[in-house]
N, C-alpha and C. Protein backbone atom coordinates (compact mmCIF):
# COMPACT_ATOMS: atom_id res chain seq x y z
N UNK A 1 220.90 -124.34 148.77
CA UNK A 1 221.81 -124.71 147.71
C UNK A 1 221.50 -126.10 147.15
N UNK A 2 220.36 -126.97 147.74
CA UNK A 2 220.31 -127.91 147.43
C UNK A 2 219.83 -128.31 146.00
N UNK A 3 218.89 -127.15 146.21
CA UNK A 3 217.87 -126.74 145.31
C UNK A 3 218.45 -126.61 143.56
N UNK A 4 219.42 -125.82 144.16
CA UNK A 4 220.06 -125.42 142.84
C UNK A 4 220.88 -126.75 142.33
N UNK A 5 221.43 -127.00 143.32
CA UNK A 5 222.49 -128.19 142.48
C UNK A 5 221.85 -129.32 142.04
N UNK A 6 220.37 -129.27 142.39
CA UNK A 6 219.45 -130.56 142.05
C UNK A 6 219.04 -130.07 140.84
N UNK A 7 218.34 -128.28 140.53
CA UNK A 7 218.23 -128.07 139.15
C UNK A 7 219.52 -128.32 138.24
N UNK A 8 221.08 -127.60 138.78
CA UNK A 8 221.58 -128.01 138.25
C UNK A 8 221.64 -129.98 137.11
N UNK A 9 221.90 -130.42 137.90
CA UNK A 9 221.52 -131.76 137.68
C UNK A 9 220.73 -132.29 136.80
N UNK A 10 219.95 -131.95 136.82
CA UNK A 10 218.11 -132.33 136.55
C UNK A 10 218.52 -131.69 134.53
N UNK A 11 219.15 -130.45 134.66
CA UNK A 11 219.01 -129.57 133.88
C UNK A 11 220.58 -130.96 132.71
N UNK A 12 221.75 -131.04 133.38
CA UNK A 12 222.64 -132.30 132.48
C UNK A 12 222.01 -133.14 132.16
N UNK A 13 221.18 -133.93 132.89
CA UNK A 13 220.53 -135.25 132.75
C UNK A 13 219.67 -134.51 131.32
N UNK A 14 218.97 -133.79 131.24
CA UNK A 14 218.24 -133.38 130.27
C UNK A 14 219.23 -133.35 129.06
N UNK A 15 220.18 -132.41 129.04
CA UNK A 15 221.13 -132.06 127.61
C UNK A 15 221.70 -134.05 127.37
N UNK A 16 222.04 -134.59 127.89
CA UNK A 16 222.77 -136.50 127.50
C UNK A 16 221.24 -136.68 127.09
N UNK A 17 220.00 -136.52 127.04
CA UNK A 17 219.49 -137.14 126.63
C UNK A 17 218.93 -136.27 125.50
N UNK A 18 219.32 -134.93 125.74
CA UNK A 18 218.82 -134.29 124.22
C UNK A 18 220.02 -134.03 123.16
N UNK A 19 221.05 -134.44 123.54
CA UNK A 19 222.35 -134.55 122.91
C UNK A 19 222.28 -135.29 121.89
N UNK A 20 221.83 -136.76 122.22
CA UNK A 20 221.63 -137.70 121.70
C UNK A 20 222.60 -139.02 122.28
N UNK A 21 223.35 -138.38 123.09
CA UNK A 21 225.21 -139.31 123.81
C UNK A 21 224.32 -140.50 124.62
N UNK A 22 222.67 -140.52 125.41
CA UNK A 22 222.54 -141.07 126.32
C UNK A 22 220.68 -141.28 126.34
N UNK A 23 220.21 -141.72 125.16
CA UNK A 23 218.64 -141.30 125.03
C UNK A 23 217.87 -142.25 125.81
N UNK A 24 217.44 -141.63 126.77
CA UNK A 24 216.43 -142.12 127.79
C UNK A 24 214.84 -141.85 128.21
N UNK A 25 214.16 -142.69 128.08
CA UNK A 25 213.06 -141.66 128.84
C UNK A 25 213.19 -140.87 130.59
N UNK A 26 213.46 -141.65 131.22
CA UNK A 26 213.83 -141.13 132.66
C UNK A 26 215.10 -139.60 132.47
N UNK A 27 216.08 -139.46 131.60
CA UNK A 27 216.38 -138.09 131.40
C UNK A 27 215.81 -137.56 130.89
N UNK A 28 214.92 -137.81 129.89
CA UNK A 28 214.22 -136.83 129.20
C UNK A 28 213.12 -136.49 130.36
N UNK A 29 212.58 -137.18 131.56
CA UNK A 29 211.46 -136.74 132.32
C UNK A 29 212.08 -135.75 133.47
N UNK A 30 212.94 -136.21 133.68
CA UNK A 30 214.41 -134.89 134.77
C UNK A 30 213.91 -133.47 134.06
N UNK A 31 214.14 -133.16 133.32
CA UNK A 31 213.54 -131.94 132.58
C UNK A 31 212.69 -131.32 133.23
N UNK A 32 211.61 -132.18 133.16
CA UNK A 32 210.17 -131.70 133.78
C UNK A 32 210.15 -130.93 135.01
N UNK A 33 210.76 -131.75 135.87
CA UNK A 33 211.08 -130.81 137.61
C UNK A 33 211.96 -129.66 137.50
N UNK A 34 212.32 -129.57 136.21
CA UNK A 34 212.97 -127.89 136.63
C UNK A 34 212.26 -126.69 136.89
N UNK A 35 211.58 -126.63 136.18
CA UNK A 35 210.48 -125.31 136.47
C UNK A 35 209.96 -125.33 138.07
N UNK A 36 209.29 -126.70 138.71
CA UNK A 36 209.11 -126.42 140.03
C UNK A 36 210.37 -126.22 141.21
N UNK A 37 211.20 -126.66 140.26
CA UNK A 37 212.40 -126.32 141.53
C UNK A 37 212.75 -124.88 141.03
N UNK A 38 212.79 -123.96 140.20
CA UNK A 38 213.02 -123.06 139.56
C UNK A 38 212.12 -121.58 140.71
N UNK A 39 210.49 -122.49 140.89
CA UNK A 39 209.85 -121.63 141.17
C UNK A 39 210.24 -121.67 143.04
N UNK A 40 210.52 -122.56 143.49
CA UNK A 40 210.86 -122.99 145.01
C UNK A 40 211.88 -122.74 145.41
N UNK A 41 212.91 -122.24 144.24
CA UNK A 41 214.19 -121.23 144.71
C UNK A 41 214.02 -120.03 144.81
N UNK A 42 212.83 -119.14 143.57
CA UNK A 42 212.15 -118.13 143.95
C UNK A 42 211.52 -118.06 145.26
N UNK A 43 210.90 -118.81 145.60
CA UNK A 43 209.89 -118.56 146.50
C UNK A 43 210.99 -118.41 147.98
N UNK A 44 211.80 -119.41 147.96
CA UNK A 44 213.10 -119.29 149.20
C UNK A 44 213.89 -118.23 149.02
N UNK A 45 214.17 -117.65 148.07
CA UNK A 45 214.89 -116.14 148.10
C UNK A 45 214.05 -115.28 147.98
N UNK A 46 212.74 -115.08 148.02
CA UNK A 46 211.88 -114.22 148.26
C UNK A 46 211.46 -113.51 146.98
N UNK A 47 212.17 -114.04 145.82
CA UNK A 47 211.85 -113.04 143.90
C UNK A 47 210.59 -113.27 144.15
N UNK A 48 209.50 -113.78 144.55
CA UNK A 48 208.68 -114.47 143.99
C UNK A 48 207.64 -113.83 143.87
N UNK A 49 207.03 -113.99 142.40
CA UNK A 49 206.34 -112.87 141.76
C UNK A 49 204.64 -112.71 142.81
């Protein structure tokens, strides 16, 4: 669950800085780690292609 609530996270930090409410580079780089945490929740519940 960690996993998720960190994509969770990762995934807000992204929208305040694509909102425009909070423009950062460090939220805009949060973004980036979603896909590998995306694929490492696959891979821990077993989807994984």
């Amino acid at each position: 669950m960690a996993l998720v609530r960190w994509a969770v996270i990762a995934l807000q930090q992204a929208e305040r800085h694509n909102s425009g409410a909070e423009p950062s580079l460090e939220l805009a780089l949060t973004a980036h780690v979603v896909p590998e945490l995306e694929a490492e929740i696959l891979i821990m519940t077993g989807d994984n292609p």
